[in-house]
N, C-alpha and C. Protein backbone atom coordinates (compact mmCIF):
# COMPACT_ATOMS: atom_id res chain seq x y z
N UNK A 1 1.62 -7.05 2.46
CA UNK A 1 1.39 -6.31 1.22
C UNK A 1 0.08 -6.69 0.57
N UNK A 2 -0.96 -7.72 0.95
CA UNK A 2 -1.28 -8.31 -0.07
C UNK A 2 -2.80 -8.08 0.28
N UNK A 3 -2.73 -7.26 1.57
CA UNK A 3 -4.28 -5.94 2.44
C UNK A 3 -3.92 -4.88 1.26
N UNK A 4 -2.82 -4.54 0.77
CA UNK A 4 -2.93 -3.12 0.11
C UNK A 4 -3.59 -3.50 -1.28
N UNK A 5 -3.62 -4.41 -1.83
CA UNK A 5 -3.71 -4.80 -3.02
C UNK A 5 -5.00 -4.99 -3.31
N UNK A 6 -6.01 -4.85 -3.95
CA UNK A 6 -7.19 -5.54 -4.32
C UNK A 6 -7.86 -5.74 -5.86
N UNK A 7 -8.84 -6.35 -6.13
CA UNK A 7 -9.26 -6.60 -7.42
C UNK A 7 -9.64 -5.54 -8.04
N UNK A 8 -9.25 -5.36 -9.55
CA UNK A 8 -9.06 -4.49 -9.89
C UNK A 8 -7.75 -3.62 -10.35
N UNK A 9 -6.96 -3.92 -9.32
CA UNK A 9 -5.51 -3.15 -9.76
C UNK A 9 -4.92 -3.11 -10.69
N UNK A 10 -3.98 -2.59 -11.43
CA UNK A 10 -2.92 -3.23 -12.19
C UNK A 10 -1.91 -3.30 -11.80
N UNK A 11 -1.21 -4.31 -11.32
CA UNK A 11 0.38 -4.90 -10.80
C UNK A 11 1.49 -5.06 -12.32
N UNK A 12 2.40 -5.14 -11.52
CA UNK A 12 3.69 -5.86 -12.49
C UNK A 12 4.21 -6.58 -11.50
N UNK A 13 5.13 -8.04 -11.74
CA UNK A 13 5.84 -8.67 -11.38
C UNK A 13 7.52 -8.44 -11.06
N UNK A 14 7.90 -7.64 -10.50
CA UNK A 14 9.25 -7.41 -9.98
C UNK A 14 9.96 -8.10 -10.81
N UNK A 15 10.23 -9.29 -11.12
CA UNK A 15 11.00 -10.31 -11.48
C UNK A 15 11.20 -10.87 -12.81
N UNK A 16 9.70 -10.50 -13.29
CA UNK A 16 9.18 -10.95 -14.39
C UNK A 16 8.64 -10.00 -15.58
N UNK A 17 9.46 -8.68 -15.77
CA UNK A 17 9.07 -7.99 -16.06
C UNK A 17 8.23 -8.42 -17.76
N UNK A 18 8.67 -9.28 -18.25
CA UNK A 18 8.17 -9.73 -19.43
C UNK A 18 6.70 -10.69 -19.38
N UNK A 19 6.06 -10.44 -18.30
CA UNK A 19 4.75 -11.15 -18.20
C UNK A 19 3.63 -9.79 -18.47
N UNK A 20 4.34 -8.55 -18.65
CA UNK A 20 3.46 -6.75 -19.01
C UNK A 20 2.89 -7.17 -17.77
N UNK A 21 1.95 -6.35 -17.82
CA UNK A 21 0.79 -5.73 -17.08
C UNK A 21 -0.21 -6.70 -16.60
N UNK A 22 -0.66 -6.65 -15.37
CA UNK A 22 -1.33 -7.75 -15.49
C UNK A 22 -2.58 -6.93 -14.52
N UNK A 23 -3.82 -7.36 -14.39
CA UNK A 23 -5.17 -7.12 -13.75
C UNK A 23 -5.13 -8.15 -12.75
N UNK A 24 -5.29 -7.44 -11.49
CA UNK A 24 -5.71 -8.49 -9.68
C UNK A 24 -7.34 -8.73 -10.34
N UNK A 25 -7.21 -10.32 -9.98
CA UNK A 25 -8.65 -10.90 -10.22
C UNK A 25 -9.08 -11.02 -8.76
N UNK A 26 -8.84 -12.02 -7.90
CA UNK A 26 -8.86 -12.04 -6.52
C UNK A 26 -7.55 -11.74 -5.69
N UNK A 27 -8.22 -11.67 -4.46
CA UNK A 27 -7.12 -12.25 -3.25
C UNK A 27 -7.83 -12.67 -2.04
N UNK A 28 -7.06 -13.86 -1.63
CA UNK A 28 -7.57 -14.72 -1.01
C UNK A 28 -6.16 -14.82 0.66
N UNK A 29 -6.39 -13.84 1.26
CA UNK A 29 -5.24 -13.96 2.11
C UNK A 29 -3.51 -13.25 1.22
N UNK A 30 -2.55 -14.30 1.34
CA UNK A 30 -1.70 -14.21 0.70
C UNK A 30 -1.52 -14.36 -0.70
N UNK A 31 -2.60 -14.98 -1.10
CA UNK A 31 -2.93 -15.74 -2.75
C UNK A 31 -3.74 -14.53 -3.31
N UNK A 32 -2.57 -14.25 -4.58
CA UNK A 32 -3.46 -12.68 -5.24
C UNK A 32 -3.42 -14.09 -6.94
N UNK A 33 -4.78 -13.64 -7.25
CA UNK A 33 -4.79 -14.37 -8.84
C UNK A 33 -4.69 -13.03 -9.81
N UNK A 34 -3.32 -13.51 -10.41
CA UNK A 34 -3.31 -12.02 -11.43
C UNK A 34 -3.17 -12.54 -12.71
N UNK A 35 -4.23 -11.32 -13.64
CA UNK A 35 -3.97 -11.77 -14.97
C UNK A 35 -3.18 -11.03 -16.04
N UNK A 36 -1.99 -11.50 -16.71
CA UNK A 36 -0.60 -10.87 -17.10
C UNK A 36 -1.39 -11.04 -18.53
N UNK A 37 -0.81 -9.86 -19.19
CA UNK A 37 -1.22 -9.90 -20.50
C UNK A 37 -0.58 -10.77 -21.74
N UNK A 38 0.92 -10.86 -21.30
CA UNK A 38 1.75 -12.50 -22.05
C UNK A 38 1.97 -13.08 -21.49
N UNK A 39 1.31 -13.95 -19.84
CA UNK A 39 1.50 -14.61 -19.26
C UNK A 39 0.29 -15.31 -18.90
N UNK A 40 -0.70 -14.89 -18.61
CA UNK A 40 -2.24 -15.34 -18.61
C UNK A 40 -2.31 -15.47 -16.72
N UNK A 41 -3.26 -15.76 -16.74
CA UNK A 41 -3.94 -15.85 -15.03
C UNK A 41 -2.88 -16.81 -14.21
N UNK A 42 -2.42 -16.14 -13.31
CA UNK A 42 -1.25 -17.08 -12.83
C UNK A 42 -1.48 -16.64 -10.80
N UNK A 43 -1.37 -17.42 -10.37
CA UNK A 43 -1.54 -17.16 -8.91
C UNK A 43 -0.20 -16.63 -8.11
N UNK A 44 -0.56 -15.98 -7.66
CA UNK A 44 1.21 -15.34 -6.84
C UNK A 44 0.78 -15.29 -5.32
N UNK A 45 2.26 -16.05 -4.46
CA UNK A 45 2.62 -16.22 -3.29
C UNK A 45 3.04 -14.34 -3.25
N UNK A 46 1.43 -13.72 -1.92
CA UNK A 46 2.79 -12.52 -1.60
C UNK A 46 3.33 -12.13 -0.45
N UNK A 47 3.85 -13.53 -0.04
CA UNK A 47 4.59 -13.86 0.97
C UNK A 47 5.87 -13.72 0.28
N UNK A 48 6.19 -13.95 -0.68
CA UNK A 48 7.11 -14.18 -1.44
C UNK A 48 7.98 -13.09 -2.04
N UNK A 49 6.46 -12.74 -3.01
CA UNK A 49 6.60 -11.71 -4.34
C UNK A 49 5.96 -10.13 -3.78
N UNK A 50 6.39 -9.16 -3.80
CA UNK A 50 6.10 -7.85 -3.39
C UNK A 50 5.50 -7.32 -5.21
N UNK A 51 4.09 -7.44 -5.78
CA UNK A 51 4.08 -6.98 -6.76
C UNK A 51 4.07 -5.22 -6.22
N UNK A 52 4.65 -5.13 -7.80
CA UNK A 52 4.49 -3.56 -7.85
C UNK A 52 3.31 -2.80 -8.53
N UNK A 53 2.51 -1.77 -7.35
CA UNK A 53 1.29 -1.57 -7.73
C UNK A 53 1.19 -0.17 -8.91
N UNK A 54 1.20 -0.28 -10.30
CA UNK A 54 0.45 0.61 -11.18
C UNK A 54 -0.29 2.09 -10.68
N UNK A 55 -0.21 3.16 -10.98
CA UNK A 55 -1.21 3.67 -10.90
C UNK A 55 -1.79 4.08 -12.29
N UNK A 56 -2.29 5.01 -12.82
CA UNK A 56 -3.46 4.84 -14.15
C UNK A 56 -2.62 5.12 -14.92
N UNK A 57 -1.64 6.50 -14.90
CA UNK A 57 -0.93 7.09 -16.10
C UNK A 57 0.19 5.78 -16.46
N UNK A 58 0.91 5.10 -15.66
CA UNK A 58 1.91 4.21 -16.10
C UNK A 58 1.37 2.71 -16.80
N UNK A 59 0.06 2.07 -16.27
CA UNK A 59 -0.51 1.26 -16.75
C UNK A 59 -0.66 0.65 -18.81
């Protein structure tokens, strides 16, 4: 999942729905650095975590 994803996006956290919206800063392989708007820059395993990718109108 983490080829489909790139900087720039806006993701949400499956799990975490209370971290909002967050902006892909990098990705580094499996390591996406995303920045959540009440959670702040937090690194996500997406080996792990399948974020869910935004498109413009839902953002």
């Amino acid at each position: 999942m983490a080829g489909l994803i790139v900087p720039g996006m806006r993701v949400r956290h499956p799990l975490r729905p209370d971290w909002g919206t967050g902006q892909v800063q990098s990705v580094a392989g499996d390591r996406i650095t995303v920045n959540f708007e009440h959670a702040g820059k937090l690194l996500i395993n997406a080996a792990q975590v399948v974020l869910e990718v935004l498109d413009d109108a839902s953002g």
